[in-house]
Protein backbone atom coordinates (compact mmCIF):
# COMPACT_ATOMS: atom_id res chain seq x y z
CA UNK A 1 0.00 0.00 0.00
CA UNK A 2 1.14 3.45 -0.83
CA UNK A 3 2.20 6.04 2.06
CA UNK A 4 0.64 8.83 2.67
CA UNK A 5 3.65 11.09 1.60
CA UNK A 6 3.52 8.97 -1.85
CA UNK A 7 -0.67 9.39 -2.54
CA UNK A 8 0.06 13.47 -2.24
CA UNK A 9 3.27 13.01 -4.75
CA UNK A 10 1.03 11.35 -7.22
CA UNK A 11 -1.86 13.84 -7.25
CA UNK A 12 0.48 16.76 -7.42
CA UNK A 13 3.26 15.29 -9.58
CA UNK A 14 0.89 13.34 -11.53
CA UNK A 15 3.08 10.38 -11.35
CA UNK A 16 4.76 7.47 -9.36
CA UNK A 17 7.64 5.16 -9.90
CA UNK A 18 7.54 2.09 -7.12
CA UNK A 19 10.08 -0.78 -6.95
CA UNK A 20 9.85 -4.74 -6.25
CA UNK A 21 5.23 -4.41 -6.60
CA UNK A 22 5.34 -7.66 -8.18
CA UNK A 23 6.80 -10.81 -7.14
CA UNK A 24 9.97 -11.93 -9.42
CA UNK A 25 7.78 -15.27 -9.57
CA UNK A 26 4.93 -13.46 -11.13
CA UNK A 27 7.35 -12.09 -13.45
CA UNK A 28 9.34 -15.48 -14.22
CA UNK A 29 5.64 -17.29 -15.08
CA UNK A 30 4.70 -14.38 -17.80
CA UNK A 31 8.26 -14.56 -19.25
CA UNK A 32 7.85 -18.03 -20.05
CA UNK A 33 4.39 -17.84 -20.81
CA UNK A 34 5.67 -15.53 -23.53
CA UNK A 35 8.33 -17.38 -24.42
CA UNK A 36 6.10 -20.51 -25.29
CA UNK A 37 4.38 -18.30 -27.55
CA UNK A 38 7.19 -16.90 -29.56
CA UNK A 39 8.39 -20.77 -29.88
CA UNK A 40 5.09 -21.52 -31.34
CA UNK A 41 5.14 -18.66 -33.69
CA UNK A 42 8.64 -19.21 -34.96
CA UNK A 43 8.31 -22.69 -35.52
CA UNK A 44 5.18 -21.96 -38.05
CA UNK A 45 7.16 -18.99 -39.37
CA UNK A 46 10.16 -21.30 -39.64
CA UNK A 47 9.11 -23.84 -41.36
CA UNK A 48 7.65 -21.63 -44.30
CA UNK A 49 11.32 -20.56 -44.57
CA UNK A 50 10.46 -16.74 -43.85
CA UNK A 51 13.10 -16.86 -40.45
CA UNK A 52 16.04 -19.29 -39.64
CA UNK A 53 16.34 -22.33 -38.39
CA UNK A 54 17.98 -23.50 -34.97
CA UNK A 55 17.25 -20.53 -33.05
CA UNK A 56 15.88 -21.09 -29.97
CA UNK A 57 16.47 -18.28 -27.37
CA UNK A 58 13.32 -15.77 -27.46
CA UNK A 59 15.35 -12.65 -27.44
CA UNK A 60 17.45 -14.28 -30.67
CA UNK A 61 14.26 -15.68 -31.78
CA UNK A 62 12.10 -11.90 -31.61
CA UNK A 63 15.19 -10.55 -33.22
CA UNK A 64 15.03 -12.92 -36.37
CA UNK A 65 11.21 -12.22 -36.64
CA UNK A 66 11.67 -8.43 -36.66
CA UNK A 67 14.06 -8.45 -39.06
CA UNK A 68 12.51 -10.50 -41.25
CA UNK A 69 9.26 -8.78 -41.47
CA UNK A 70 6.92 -11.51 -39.31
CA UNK A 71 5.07 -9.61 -36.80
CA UNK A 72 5.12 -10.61 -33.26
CA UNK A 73 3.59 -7.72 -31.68
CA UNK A 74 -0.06 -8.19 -32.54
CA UNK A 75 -0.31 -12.06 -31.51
CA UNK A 76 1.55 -11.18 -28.33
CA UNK A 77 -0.53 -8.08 -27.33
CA UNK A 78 -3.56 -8.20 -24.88
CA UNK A 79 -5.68 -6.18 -27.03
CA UNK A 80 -7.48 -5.71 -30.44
CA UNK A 81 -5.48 -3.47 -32.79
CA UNK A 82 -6.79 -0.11 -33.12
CA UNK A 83 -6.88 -0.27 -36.77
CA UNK A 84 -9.37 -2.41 -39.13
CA UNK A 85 -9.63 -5.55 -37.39
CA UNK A 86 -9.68 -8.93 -39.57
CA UNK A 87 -11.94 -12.13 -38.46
CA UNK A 88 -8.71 -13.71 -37.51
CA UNK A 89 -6.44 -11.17 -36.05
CA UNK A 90 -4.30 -12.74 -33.14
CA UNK A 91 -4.01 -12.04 -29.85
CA UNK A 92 -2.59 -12.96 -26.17
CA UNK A 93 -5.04 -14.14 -23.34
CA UNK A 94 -2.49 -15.88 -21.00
CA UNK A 95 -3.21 -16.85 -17.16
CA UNK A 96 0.13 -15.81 -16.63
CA UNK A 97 -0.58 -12.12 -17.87
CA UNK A 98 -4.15 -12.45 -16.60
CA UNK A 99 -2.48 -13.07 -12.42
CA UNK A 100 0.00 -10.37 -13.28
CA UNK A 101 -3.39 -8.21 -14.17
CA UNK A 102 -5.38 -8.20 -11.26
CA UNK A 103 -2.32 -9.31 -8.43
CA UNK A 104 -3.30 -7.82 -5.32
CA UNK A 105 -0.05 -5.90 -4.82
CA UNK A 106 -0.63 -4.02 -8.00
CA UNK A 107 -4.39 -3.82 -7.27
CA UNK A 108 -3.61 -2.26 -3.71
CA UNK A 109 -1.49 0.11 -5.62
CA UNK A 110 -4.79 1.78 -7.41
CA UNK A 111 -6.93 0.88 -4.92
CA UNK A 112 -4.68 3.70 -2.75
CA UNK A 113 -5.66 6.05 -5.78
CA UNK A 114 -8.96 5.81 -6.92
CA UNK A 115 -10.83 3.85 -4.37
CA UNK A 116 -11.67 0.41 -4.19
CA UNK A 117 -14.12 -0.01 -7.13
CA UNK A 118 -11.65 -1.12 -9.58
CA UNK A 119 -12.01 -1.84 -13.09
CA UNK A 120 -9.75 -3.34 -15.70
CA UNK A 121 -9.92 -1.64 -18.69
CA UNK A 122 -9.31 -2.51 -22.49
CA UNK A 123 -6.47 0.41 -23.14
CA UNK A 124 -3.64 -2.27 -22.62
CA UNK A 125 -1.00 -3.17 -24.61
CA UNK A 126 2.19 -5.44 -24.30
CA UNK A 127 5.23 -3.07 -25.00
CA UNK A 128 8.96 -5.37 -26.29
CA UNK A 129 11.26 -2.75 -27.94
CA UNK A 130 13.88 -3.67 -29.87
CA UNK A 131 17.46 -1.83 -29.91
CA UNK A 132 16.72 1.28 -32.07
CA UNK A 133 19.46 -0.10 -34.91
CA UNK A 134 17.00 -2.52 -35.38
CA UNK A 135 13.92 -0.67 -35.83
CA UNK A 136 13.00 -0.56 -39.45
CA UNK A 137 12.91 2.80 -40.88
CA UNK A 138 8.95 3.31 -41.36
CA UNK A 139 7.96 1.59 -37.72
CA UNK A 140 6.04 3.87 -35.88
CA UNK A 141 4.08 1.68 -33.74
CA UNK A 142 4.59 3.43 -30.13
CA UNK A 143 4.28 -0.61 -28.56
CA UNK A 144 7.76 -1.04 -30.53
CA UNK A 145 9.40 2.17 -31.56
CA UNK A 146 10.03 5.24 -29.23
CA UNK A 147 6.18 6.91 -27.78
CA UNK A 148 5.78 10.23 -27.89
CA UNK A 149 4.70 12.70 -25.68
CA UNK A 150 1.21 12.59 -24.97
CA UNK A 151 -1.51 11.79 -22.06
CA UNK A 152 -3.29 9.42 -21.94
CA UNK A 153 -6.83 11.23 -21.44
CA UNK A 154 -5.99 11.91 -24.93
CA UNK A 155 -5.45 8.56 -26.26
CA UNK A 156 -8.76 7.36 -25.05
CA UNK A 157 -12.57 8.64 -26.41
CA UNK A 158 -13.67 11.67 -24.91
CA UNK A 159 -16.36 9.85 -22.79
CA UNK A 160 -13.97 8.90 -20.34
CA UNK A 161 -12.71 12.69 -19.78
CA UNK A 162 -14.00 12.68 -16.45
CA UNK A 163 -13.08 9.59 -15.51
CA UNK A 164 -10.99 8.49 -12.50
CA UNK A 165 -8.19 6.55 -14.15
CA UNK A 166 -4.83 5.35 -13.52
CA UNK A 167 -1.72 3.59 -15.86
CA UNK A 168 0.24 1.13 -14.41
CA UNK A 169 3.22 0.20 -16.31
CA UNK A 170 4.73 -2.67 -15.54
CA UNK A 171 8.55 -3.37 -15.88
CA UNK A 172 9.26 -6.96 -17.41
CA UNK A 173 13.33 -6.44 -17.92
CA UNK A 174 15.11 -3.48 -15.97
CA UNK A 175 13.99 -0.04 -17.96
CA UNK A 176 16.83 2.20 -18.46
CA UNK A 177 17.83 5.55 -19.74
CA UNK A 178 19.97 3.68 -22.20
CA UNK A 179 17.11 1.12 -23.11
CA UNK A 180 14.57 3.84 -23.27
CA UNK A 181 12.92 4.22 -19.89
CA UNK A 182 9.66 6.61 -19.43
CA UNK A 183 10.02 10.10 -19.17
CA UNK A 184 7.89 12.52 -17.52
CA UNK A 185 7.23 16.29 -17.42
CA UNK A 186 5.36 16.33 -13.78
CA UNK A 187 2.37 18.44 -12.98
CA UNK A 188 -0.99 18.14 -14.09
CA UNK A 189 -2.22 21.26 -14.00
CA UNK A 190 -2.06 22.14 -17.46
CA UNK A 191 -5.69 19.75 -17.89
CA UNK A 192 -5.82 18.02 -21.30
CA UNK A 193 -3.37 19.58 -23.90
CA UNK A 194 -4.48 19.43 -27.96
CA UNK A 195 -2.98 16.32 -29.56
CA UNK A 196 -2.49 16.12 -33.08
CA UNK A 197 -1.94 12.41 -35.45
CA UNK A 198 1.74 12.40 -35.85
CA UNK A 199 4.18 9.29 -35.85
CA UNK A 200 1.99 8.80 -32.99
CA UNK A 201 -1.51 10.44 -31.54
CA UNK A 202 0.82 12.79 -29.72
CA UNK A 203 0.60 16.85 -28.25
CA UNK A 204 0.51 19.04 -30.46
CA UNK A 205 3.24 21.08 -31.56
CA UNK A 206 4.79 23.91 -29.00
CA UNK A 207 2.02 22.74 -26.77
CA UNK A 208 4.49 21.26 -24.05
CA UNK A 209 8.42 22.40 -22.50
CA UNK A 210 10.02 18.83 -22.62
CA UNK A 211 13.26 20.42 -20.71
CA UNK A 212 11.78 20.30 -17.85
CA UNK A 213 11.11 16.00 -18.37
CA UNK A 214 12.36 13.69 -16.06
CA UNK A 215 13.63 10.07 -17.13
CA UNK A 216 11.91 7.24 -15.29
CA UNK A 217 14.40 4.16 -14.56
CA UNK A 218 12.71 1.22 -12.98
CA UNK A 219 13.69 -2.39 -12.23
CA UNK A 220 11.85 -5.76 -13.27
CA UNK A 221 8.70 -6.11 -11.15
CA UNK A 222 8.21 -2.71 -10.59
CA UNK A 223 5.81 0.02 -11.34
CA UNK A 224 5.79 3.48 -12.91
CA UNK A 225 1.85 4.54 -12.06
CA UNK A 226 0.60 7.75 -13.93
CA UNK A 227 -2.19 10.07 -13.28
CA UNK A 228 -4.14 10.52 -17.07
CA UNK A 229 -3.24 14.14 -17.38
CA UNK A 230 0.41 14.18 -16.80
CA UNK A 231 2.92 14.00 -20.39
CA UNK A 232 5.33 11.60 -20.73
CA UNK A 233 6.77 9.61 -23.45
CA UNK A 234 9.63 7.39 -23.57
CA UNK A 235 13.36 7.45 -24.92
CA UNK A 236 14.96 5.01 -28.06
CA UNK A 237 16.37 1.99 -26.83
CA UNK A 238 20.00 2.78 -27.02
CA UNK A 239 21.23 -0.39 -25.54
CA UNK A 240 21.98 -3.74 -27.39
CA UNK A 241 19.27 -5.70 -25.84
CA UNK A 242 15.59 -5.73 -26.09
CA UNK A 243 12.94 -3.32 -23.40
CA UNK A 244 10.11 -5.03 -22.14
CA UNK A 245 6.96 -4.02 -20.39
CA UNK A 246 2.98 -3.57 -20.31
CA UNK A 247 0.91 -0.70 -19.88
CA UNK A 248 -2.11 -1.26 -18.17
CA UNK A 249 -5.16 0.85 -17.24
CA UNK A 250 -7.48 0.98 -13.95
CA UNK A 251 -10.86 3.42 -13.48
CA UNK A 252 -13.61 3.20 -10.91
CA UNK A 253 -16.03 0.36 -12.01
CA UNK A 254 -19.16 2.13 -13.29
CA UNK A 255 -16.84 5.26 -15.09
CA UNK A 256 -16.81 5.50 -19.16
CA UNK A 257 -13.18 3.40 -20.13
CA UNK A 258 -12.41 5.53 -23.28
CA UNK A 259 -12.89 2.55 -25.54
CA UNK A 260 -16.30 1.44 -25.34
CA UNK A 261 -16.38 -1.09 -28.25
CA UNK A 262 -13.31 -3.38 -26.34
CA UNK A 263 -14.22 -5.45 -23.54
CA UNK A 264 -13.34 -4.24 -19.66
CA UNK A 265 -13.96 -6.20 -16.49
CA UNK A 266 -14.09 -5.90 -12.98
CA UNK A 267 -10.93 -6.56 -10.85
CA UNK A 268 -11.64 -5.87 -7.69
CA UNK A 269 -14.38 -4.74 -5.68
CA UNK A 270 -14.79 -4.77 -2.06
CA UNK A 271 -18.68 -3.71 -1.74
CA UNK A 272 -19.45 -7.10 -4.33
CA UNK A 273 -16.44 -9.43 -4.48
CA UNK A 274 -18.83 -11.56 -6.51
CA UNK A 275 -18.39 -9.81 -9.15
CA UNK A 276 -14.70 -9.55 -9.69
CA UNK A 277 -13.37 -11.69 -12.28
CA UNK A 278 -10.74 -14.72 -11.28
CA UNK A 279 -10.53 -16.99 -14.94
CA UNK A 280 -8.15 -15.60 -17.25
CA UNK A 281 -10.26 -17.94 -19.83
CA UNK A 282 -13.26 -15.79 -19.57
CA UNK A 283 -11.05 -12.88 -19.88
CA UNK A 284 -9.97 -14.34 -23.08
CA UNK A 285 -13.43 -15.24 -24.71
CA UNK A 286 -14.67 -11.45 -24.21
CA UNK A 287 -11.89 -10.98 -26.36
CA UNK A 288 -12.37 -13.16 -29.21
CA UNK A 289 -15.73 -12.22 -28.99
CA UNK A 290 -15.44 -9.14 -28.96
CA UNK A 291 -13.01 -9.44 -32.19
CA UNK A 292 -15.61 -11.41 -34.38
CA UNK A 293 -18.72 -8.54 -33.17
CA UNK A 294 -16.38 -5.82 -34.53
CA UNK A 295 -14.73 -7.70 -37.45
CA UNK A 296 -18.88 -7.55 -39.14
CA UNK A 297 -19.03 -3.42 -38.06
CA UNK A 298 -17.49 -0.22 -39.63
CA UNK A 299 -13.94 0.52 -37.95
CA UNK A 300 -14.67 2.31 -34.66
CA UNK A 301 -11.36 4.81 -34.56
CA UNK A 302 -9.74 4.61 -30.95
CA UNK A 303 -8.40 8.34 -31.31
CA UNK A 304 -10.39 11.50 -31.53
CA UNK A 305 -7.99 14.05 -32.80
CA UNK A 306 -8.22 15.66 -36.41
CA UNK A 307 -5.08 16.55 -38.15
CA UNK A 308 -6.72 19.35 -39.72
CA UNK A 309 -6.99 21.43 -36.47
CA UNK A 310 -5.21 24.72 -36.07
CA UNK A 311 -2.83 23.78 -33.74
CA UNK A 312 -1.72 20.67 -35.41
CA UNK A 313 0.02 22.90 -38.38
């Protein structure tokens, strides 16, 4: 649980960074959860001679994928893309990722912050960022690339403006400022700044005085949390070795999510404990069904922002 000191640093900082939340155990069992799924996919991809044979370490084995064009990022992320999505698109629904989810230690975490109504909600992504040498010159996804600045109040539907909310990211491998770490420019005060599509959905130009950011350096098992309001981004992965994290989001149960059309779920509440939900494989089947419901419907755009707005010039 967070001290008392730590609860007023979050609400006037508008961020958090708090070592050794989750058990290296926890950790260890999502690691090789993972790595049983990059197996998988690079023995299909493998045998259709698109990536080489004999290589069987998962950081060698991501490595070969990436550079050979197979994409890893989709089947291993714990969400829908938020671009057209196909009848088939892949996905991860683990109960390795699931524990890590909703484990108490990160759950008293937000609890400290929002209350104890807590929701899981569908803006969640796995982040696994290769060295920038490796990044191919027109990547711009934010899960693999560098992110850019931006809040997250604006990456979500305007709904959810007023909601109580909370990102928890979640350090897999030690985050570095030579691996790319977070960075933050503290203080919330400046409400919801214009974003603008760029690389990313990111703040509009001149909107924001990055000298004043603040890297973000946390170990494996810990927890950078983030009030919605406050800008951060990350830095390239400088280092020779791959980044990996998740970025997860709480609100109080009953509050808009910011992306109706994806599935949320309850994750803890003490006035109905009934409710919360404990099998990762239900988890998973709101997923896929949520995938084959919007695979029939027009594309519902997760972003708001129009790049024909003034300040986006």
């Amino acid at each position: 649980m967070l001290s008392q000191a730590q609860v007023e640093t979050f609400h006037s900082q508008g961020y958090l960074v708090v070592e050794n939340v989750l058990p290296l155990q926890v950790i260890d069992a999502v690691v090789q959860e993972y790595t049983g799924l990059m197996h998988n996919l690079y023995g299909g991809w493998a045998a259709e001679g698109r990536v080489p044979r004999g290589v069987h370490d998962f950081w060698a084995q991501l490595s070969a994928a990436y550079a050979a064009g197979c994409d890893w990022f989709q089947p291993m992320d714990i969400s829908l893309p938020g671009g057209e999505i196909a009848p088939d698109c892949p996905m991860h629904f683990g109960p390795a990722i699931f524990d890590l989810v909703v484990h108490d230690r990160l759950l008293d975490l937000i609890e400290a912050l929002i209350g104890p109504e807590i929701t899981s909600t569908p803006i969640q992504h796995v982040r696994i960022k290769p060295p920038a040498p490796q990044l191919a010159k027109d990547e711009v996804r934010a899960h693999i690339t560098t992110t850019d600045w931006h809040q997250d109040r604006g990456v979500g539907h305007a709904d959810a403006d007023r909601t109580d909310m909370i990102t928890a990211w979640v350090a897999i491998t030690h985050a570095t400022v030579e691996n790319g770490c977070l960075q933050v420019v503290p203080g919330i005060d400046q409400g919801l700044l214009p974003h603008c599509p760029q690389v990313q959905t990111a703040i509009a130009p001149k909107q924001l005085d990055t000298t004043r950011a603040v890297p973000l350096p946390v170990g494996p098992g810990g927890v950078v949390l983030f009030h919605p309001l406050v800008p951060h981004a990350s830095l390239p992965n400088r280092s020779d070795g791959f980044r990996w994290s998740f970025d997860l989001r709480y609100n109080v149960t009953g509050q808009n999510t910011g992306r109706a059309h994806f599935p949320d779920f309850v994750a803890r509440s003490r006035s109905a404990p009934q409710a919360e939900l404990r099998d990762w494989r239900v988890w998973r089947q709101m997923w896929f069904e949520t995938r084959d419901r919007l695979a029939t419907k027009p594309h519902i755009p997760i972003h708001r922002w129009d790049g024909d707005a003034p300040y986006c010039a």
